[in-house]
Protein backbone atom coordinates (compact mmCIF):
# COMPACT_ATOMS: atom_id res chain seq x y z
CA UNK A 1 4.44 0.41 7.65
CA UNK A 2 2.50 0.66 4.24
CA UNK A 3 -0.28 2.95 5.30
CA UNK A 4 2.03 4.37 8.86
CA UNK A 5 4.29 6.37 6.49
CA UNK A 6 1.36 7.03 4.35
CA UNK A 7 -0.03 9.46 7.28
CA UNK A 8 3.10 11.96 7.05
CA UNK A 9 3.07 13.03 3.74
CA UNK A 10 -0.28 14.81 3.47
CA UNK A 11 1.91 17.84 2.78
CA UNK A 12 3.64 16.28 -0.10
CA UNK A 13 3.23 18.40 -3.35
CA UNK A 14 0.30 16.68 -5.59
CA UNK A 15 1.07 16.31 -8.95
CA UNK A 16 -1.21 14.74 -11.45
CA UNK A 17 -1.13 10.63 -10.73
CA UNK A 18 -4.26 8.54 -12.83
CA UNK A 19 -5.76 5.69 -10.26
CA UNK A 20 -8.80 3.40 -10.91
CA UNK A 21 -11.58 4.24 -11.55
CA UNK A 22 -13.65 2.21 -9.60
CA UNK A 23 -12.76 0.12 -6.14
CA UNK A 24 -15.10 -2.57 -4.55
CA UNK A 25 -13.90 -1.84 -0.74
CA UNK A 26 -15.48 -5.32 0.08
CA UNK A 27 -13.61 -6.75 -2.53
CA UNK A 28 -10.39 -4.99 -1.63
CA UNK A 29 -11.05 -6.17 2.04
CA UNK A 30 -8.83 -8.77 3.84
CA UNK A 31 -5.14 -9.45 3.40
CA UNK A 32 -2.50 -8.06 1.19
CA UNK A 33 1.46 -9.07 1.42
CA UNK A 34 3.71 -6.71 0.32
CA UNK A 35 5.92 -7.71 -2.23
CA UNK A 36 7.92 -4.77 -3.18
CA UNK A 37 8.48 -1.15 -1.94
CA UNK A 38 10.65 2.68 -2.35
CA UNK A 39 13.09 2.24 1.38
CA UNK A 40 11.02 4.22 3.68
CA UNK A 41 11.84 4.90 7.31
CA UNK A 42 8.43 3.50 8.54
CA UNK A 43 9.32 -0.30 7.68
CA UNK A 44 13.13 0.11 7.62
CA UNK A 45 14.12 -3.62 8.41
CA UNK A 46 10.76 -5.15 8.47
CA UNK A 47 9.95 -8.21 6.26
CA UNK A 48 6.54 -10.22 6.29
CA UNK A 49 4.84 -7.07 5.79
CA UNK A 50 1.22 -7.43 5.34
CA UNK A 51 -1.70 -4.57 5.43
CA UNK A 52 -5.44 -6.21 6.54
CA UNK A 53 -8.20 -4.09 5.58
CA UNK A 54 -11.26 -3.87 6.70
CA UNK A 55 -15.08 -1.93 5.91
CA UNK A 56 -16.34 -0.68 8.84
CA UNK A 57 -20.35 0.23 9.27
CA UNK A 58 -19.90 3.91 8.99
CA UNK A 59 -18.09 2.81 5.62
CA UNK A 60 -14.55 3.70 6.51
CA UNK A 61 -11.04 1.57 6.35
CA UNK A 62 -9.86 -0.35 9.06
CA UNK A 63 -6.42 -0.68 8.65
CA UNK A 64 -3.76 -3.04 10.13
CA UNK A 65 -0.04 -2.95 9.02
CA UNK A 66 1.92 -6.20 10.13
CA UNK A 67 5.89 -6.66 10.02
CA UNK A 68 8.50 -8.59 11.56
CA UNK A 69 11.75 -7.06 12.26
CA UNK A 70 14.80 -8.60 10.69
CA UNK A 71 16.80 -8.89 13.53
CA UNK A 72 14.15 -10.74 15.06
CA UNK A 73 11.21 -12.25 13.55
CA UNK A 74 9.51 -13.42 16.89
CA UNK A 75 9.18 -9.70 17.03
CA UNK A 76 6.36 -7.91 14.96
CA UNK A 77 5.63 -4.35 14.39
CA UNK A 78 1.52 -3.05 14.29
CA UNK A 79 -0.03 0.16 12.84
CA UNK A 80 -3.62 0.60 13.31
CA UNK A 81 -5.24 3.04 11.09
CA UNK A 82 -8.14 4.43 9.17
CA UNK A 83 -8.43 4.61 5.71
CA UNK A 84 -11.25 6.47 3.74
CA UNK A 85 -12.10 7.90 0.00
CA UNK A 86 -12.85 12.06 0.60
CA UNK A 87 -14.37 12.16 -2.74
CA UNK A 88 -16.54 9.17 -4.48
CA UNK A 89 -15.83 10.71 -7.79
CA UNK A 90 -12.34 9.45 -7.57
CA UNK A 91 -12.57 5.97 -5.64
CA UNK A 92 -9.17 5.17 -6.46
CA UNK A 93 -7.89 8.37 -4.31
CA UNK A 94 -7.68 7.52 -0.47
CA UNK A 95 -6.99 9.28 2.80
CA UNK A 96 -5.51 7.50 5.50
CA UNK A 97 -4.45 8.11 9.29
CA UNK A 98 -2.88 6.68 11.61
CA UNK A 99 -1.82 9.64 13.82
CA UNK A 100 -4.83 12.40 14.23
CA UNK A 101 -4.48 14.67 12.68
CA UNK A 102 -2.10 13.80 9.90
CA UNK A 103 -3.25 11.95 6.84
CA UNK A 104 -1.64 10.86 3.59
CA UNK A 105 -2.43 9.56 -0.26
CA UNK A 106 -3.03 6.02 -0.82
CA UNK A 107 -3.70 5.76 -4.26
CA UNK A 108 -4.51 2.80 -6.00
CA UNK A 109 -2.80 3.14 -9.34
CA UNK A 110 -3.31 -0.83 -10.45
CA UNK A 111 -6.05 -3.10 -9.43
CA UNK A 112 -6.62 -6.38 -11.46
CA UNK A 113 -10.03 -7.03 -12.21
CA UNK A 114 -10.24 -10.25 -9.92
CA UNK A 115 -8.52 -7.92 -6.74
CA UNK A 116 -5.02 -10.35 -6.73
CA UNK A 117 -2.96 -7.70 -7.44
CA UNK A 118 -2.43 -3.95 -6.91
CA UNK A 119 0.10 -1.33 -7.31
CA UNK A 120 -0.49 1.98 -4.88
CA UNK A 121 1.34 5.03 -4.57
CA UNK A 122 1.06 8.95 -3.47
CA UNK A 123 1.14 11.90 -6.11
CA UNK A 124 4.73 12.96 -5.05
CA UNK A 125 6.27 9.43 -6.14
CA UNK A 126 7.93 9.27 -2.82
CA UNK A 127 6.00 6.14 -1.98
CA UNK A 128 5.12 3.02 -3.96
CA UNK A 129 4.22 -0.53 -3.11
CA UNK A 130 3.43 -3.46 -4.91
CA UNK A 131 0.96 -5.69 -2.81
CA UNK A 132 -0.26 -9.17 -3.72
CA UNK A 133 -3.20 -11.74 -1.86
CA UNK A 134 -0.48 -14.13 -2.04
CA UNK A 135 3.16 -14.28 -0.58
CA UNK A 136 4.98 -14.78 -4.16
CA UNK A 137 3.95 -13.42 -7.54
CA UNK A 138 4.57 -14.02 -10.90
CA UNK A 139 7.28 -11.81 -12.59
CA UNK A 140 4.99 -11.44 -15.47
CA UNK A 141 2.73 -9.48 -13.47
CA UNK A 142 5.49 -7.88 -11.48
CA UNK A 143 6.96 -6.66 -14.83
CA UNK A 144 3.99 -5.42 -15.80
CA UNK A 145 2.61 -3.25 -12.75
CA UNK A 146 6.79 -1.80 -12.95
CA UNK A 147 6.07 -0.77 -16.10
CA UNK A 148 2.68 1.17 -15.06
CA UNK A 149 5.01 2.46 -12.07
CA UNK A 150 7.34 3.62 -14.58
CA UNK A 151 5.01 5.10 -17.09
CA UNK A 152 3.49 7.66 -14.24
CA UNK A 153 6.78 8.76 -13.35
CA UNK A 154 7.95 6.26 -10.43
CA UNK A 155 11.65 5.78 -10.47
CA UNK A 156 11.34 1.96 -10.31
CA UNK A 157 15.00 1.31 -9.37
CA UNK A 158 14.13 2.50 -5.93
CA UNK A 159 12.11 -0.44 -5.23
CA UNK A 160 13.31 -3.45 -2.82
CA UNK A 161 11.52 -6.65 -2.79
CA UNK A 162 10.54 -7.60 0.55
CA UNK A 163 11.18 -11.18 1.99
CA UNK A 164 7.88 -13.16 2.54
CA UNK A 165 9.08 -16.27 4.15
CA UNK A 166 8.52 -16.20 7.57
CA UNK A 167 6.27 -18.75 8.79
CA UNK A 168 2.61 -17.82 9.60
């Protein structure tokens, strides 16, 4: 799922992508639903996709990817990873890894001030995701973090919307 896929493209060329420049990790903690995404083959056919994050004492990432299938939603798909930032000078940059010893980008290219909202990709713009604390989001704000997408080089037309309403 979101961070799964994440894990096999450490060997992706890295071209020049801007993140934030500053992440509160206790902030950014909890539960995210994904509301958009590029077609990857890590959550082909899942809806209800959420990522659950989680600081651990030795400061690293806990990280649980959540989907149902669409075939059947009784049945639900689980990654279980670990997520960490290699370099505090760039807290917007993460590793993560879910299969040792593979790791991949996760970086946060959008983050509203109040942690609602964020917009994370990888350098190659293979990868994108739009991720919200709530199930539904505004297409203000949707318009806007597609236009930050767009502006870094993301070809936005790739991006699905995923269905959020399956029942808790």
């Amino acid at each position: 799922m979101l961070l799964t896929m994440l894990s096999f493209i450490s060997c992706s060329p890295k071209k020049d992508l801007p993140t934030v420049n500053k992440v509160d990790l206790q902030k950014y903690s909890g539960q995210w639903y994904e509301i958009a995404r590029f077609p990857n083959r890590f959550e082909k056919g899942l809806i209800c996709v959420t990522a659950n994050y989680k600081v651990k004492e030795n400061g690293k990432i806990e990280v649980i990817n959540k989907g149902r299938t669409e075939k059947d939603i009784n049945r639900i798909k689980t990654a279980i990873g670990t997520a960490w930032i290699p370099n505090n000078t760039y807290p917007g940059q993460l590793k993560v890894r879910f299969f040792w010893p593979f790791s991949g980008n996760y970086y946060i290219i959008a983050l509203d001030k109040s942690y609602h909202y964020v917009l994370v990709g990888d350098p190659a713009r293979k990868y994108l995701w739009v991720l919200s604390r709530t199930k539904t989001m505004s297409e203000d704000i949707y318009s806007k973090l597609l236009k930050v997408a767009e502006r870094n080089g993301f070809d936005i037309h790739k991006l699905i919307r995923v269905k959020q309403d399956c029942d808790p």
